[in-house]
N, C-alpha and C. Protein backbone atom coordinates (compact mmCIF):
# COMPACT_ATOMS: atom_id res chain seq x y z
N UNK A 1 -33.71 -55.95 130.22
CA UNK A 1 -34.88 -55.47 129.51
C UNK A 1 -34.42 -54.67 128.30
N UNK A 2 -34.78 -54.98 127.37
CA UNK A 2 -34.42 -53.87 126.09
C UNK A 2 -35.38 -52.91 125.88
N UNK A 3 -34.41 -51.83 125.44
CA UNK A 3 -35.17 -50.62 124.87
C UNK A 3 -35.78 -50.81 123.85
N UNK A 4 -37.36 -49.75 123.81
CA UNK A 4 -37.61 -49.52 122.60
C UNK A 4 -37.48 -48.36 122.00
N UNK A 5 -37.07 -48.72 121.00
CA UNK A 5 -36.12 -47.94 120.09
C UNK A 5 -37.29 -47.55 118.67
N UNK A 6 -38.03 -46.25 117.97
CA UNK A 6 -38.15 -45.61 116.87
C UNK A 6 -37.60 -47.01 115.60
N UNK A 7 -38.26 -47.40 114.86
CA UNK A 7 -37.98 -48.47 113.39
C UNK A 7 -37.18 -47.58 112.45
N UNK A 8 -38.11 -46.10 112.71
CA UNK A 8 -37.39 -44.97 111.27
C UNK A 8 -36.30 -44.23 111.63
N UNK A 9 -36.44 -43.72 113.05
CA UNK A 9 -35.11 -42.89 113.55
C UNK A 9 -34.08 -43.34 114.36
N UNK A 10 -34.68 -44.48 115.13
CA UNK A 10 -33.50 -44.98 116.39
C UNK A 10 -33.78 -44.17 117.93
N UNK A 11 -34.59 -43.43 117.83
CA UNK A 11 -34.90 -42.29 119.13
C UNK A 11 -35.27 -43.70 120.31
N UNK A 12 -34.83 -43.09 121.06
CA UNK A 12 -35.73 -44.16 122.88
C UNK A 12 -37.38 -43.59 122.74
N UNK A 13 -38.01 -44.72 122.90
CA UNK A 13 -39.46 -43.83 122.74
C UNK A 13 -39.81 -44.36 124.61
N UNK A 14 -38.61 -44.82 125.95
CA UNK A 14 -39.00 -44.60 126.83
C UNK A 14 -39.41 -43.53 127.66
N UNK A 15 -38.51 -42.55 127.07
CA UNK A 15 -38.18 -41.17 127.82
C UNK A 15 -39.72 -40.69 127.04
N UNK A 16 -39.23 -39.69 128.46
CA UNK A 16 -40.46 -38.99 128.78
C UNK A 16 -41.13 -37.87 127.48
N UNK A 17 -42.23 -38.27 127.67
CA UNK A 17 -42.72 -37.09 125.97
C UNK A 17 -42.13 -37.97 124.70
N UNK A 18 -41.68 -38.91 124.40
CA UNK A 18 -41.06 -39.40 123.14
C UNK A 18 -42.37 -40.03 122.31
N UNK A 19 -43.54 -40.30 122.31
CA UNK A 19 -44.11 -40.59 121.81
C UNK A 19 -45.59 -39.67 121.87
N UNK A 20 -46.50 -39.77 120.66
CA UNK A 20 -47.61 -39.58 120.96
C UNK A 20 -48.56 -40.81 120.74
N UNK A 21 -50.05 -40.98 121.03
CA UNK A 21 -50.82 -41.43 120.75
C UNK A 21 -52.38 -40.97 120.46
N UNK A 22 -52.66 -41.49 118.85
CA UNK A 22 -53.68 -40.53 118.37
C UNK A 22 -55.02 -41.60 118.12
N UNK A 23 -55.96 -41.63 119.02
CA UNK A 23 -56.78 -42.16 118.67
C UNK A 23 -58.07 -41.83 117.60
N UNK A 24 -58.41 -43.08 116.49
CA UNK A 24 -58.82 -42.54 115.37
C UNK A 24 -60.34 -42.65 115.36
N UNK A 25 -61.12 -41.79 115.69
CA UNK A 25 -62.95 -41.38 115.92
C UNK A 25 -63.39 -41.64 114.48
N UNK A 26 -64.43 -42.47 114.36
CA UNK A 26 -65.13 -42.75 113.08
C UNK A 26 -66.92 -42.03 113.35
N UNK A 27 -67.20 -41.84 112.32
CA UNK A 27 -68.67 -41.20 112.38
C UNK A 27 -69.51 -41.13 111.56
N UNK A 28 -70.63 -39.77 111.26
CA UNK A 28 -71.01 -39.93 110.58
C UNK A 28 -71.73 -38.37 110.56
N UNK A 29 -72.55 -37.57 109.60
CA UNK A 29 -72.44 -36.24 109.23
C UNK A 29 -74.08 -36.41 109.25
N UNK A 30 -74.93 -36.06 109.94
CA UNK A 30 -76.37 -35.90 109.37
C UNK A 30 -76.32 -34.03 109.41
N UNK A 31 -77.52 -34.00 108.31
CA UNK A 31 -78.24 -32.48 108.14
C UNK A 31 -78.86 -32.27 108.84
N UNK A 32 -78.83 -30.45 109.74
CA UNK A 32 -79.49 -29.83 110.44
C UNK A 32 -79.97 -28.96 109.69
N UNK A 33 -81.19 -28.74 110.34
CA UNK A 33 -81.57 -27.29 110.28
C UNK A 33 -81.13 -26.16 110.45
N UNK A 34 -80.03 -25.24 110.68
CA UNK A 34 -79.40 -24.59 111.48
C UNK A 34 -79.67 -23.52 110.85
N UNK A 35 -79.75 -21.78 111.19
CA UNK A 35 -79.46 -20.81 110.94
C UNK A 35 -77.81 -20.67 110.46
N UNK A 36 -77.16 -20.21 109.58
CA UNK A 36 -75.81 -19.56 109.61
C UNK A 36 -75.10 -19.24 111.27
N UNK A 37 -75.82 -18.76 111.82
CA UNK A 37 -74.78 -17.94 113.01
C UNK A 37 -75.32 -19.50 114.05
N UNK A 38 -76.58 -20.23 113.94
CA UNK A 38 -76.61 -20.92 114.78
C UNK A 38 -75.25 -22.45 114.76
N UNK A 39 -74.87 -22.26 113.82
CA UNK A 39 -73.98 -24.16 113.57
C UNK A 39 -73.77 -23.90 112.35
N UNK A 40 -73.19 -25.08 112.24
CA UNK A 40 -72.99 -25.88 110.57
C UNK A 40 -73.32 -25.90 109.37
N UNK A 41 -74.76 -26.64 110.29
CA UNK A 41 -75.63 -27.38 109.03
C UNK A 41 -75.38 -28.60 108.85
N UNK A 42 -74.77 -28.82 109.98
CA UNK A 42 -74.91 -30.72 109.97
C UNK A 42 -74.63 -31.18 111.39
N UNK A 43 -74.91 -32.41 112.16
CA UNK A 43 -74.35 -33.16 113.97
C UNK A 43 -74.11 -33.75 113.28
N UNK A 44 -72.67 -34.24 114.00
CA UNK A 44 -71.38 -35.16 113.93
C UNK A 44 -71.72 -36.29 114.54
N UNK A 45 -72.18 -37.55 114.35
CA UNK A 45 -72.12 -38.37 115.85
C UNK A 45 -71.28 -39.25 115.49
N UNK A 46 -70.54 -39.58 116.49
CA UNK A 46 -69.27 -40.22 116.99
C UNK A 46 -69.79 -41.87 116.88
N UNK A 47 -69.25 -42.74 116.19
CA UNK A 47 -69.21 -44.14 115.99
C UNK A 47 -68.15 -44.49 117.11
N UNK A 48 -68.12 -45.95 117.10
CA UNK A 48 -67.12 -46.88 117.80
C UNK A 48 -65.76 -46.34 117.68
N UNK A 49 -64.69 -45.83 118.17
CA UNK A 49 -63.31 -46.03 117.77
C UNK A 49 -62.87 -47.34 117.92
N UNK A 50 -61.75 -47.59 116.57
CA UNK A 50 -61.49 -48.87 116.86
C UNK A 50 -60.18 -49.51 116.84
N UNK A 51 -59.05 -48.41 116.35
CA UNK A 51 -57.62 -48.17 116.09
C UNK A 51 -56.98 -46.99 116.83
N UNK A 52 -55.86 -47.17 117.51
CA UNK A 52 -54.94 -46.05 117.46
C UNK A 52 -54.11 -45.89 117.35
N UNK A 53 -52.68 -45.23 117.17
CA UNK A 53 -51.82 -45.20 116.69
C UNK A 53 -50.51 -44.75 117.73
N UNK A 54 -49.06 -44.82 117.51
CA UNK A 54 -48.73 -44.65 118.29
C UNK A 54 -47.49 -43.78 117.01
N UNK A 55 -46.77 -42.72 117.36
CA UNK A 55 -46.35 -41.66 116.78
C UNK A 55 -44.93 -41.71 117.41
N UNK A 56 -43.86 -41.39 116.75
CA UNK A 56 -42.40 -40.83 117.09
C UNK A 56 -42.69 -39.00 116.98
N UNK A 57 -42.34 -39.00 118.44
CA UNK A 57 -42.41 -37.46 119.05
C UNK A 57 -40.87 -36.68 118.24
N UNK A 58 -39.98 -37.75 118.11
CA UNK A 58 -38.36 -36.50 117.17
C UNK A 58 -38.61 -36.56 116.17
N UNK A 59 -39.30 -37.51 114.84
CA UNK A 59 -39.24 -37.63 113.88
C UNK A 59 -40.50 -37.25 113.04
N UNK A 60 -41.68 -37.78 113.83
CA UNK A 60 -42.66 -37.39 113.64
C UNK A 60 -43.50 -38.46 112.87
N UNK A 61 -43.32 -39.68 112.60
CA UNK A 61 -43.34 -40.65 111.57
C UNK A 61 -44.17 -42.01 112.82
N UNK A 62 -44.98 -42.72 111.47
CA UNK A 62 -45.69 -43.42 112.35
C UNK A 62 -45.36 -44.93 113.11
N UNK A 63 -45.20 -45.12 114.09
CA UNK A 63 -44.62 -46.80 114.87
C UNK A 63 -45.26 -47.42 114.70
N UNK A 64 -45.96 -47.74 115.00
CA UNK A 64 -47.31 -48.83 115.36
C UNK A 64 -48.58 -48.29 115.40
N UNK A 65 -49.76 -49.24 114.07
CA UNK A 65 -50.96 -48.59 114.45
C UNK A 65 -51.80 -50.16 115.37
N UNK A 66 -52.65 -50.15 116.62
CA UNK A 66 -52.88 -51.12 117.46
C UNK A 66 -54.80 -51.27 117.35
N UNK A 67 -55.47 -52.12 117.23
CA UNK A 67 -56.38 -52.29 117.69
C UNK A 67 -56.71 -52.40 119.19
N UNK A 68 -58.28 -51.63 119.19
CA UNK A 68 -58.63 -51.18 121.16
C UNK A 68 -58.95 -52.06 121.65
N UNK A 69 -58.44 -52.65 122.66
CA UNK A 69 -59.24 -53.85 123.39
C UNK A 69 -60.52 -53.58 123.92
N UNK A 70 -61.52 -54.89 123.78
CA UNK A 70 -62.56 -54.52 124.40
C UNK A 70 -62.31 -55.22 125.41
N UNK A 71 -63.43 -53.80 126.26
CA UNK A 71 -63.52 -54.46 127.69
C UNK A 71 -64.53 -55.19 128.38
């Protein structure tokens, strides 16, 4: 079985903690009513995610970005 091995650094991204994964939330900003101390002044609502990414934990640099399977 071969390792996978970092494209930019060469790091093992088997070992443990060597990678992150950041999934990317799309949306959209409507205006509230809000007082100052109550919020914003705007709800966030959360769209489909539809990409995520997968990160080198030594280098910090990006591996692979993957589309989400649907289920």
């Amino acid at each position: 079985m071969a390792t996978l091995a970092c494209p930019n650094c060469g790091a093992d991204l088997t070992a443990p903690q060597a990678v992150r994964i950041a999934e990317y939330r799309f949306g959209h900003l409507e205006k509230a009513d809000q007082a100052p101390m109550e919020g914003p002044g705007f709800i966030y609502h959360f769209d489909k995610s539809d990409t995520y990414t997968v990160l080198c934990n030594a280098c910090r640099r990006l591996v692979r970005t993957l589309p989400l399977a649907e289920k």
